[in-house]
Protein backbone atom coordinates (compact mmCIF):
# COMPACT_ATOMS: atom_id res chain seq x y z
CA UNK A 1 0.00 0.00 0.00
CA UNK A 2 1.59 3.43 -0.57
CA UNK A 3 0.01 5.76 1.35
CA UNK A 4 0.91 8.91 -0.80
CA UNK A 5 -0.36 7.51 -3.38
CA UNK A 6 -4.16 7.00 -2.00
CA UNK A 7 -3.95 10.43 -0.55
CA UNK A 8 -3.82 11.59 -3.99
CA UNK A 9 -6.45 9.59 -5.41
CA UNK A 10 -8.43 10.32 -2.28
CA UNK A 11 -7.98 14.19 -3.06
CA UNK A 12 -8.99 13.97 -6.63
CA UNK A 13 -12.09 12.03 -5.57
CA UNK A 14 -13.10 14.51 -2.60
CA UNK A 15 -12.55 17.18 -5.38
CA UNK A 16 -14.87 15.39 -8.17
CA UNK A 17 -17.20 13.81 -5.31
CA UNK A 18 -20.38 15.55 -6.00
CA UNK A 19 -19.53 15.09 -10.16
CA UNK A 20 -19.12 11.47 -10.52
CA UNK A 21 -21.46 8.77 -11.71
CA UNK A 22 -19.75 5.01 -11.82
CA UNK A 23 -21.49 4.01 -14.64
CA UNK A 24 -21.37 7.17 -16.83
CA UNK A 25 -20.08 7.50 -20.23
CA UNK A 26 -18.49 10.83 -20.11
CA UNK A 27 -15.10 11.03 -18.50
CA UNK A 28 -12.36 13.24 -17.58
CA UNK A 29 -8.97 12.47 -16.90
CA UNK A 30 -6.42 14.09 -13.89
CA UNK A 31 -3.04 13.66 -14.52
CA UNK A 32 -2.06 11.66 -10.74
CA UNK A 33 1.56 13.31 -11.19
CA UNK A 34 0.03 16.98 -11.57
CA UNK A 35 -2.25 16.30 -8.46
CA UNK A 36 1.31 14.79 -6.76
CA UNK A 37 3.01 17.87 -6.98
CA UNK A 38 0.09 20.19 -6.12
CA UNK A 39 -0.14 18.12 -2.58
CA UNK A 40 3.31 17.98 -2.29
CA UNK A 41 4.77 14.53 -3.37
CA UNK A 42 7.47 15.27 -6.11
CA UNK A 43 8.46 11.63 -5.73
CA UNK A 44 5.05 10.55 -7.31
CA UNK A 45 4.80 13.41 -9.49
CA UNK A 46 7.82 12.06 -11.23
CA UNK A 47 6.80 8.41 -11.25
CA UNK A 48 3.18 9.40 -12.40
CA UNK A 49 3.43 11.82 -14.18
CA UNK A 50 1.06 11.78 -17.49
CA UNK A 51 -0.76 8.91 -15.98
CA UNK A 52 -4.38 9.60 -15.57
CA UNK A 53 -7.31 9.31 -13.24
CA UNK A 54 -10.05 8.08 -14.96
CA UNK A 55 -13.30 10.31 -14.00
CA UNK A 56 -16.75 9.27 -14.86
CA UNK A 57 -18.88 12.05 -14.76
CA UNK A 58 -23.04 12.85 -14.06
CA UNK A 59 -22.58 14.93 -18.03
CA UNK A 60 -20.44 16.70 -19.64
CA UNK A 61 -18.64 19.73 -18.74
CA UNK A 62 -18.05 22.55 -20.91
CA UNK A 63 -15.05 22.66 -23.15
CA UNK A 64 -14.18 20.05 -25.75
CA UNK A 65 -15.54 16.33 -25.90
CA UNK A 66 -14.11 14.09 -27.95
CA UNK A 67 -15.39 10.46 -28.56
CA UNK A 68 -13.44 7.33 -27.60
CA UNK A 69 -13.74 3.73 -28.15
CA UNK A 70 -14.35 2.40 -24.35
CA UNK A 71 -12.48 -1.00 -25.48
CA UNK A 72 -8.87 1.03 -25.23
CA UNK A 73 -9.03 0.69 -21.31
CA UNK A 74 -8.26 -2.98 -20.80
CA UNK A 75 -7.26 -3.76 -17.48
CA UNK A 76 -8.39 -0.96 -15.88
CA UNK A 77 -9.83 -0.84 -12.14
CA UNK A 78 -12.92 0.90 -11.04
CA UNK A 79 -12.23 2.25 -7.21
CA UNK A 80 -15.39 2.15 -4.62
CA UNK A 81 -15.32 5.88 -5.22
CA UNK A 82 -15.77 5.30 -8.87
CA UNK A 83 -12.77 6.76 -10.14
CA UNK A 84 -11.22 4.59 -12.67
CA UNK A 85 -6.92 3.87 -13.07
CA UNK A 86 -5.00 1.70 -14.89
CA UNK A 87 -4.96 -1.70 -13.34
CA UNK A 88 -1.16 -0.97 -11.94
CA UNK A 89 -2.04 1.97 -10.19
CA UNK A 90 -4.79 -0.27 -8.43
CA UNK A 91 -2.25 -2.55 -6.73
CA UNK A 92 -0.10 -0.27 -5.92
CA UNK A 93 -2.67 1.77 -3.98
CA UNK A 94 -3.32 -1.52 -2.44
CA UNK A 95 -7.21 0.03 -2.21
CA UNK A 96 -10.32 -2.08 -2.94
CA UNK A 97 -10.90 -2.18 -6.54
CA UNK A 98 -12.60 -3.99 -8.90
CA UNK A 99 -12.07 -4.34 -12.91
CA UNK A 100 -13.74 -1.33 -14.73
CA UNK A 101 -16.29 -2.13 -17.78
CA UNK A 102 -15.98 0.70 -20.31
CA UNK A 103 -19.32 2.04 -22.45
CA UNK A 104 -18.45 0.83 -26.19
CA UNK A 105 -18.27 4.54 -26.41
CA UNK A 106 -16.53 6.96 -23.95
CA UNK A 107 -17.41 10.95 -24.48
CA UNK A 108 -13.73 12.38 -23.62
CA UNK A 109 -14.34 15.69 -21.58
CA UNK A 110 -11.19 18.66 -22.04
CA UNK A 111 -12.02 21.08 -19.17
């Protein structure tokens, strides 16, 4: 379990709390190392950086949206929280996770 690392993924799902919906098909993504360094941890901003959080959203938000095909995340893990991370990141949180079903199509959010 690395504890930094679920503080970070805790933050960015106390920041999106009221936003998400597990089962949605629009989704955002947080880069883990930019969230990292804004809390502080420059050790995980450099080993995650441009990895994403995965964040399923109520709707869209405004800004761009592209469309995705939902069968590029394979092994990915949905958290209780609903955020969604590459299967990696899962174990190495060491948090309760289970694998994440993708939508055939994904509507890609750019805030």
């Amino acid at each position: 379990m690395n504890k930094e690392l679920n503080e970070v993924l805790n933050r960015i799902g106390e920041e999106f709390k009221e936003e998400i919906s597990a089962e949605s098909a629009f989704i955002l993504d947080v880069d883990i190392g930019k969230k990292a360094e804004e809390l502080g941890y420059l050790s995980l901003k450099e080993q995650y950086h441009n990895v994403d959080v995965i964040v399923p959203l109520k709707q869209a938000v405004e800004g761009m949206k592209v469309m995705i095909d939902g069968r590029t995340f394979v092994d990915y893990a949905q958290f209780d929280s609903g955020l969604v991370v590459p299967g990696y990141v899962a174990k190495e949180s060491g948090l309760p996770h289970r694998a994440y079903e993708a939508h055939d199509s994904l509507v890609r959010n750019f805030a």
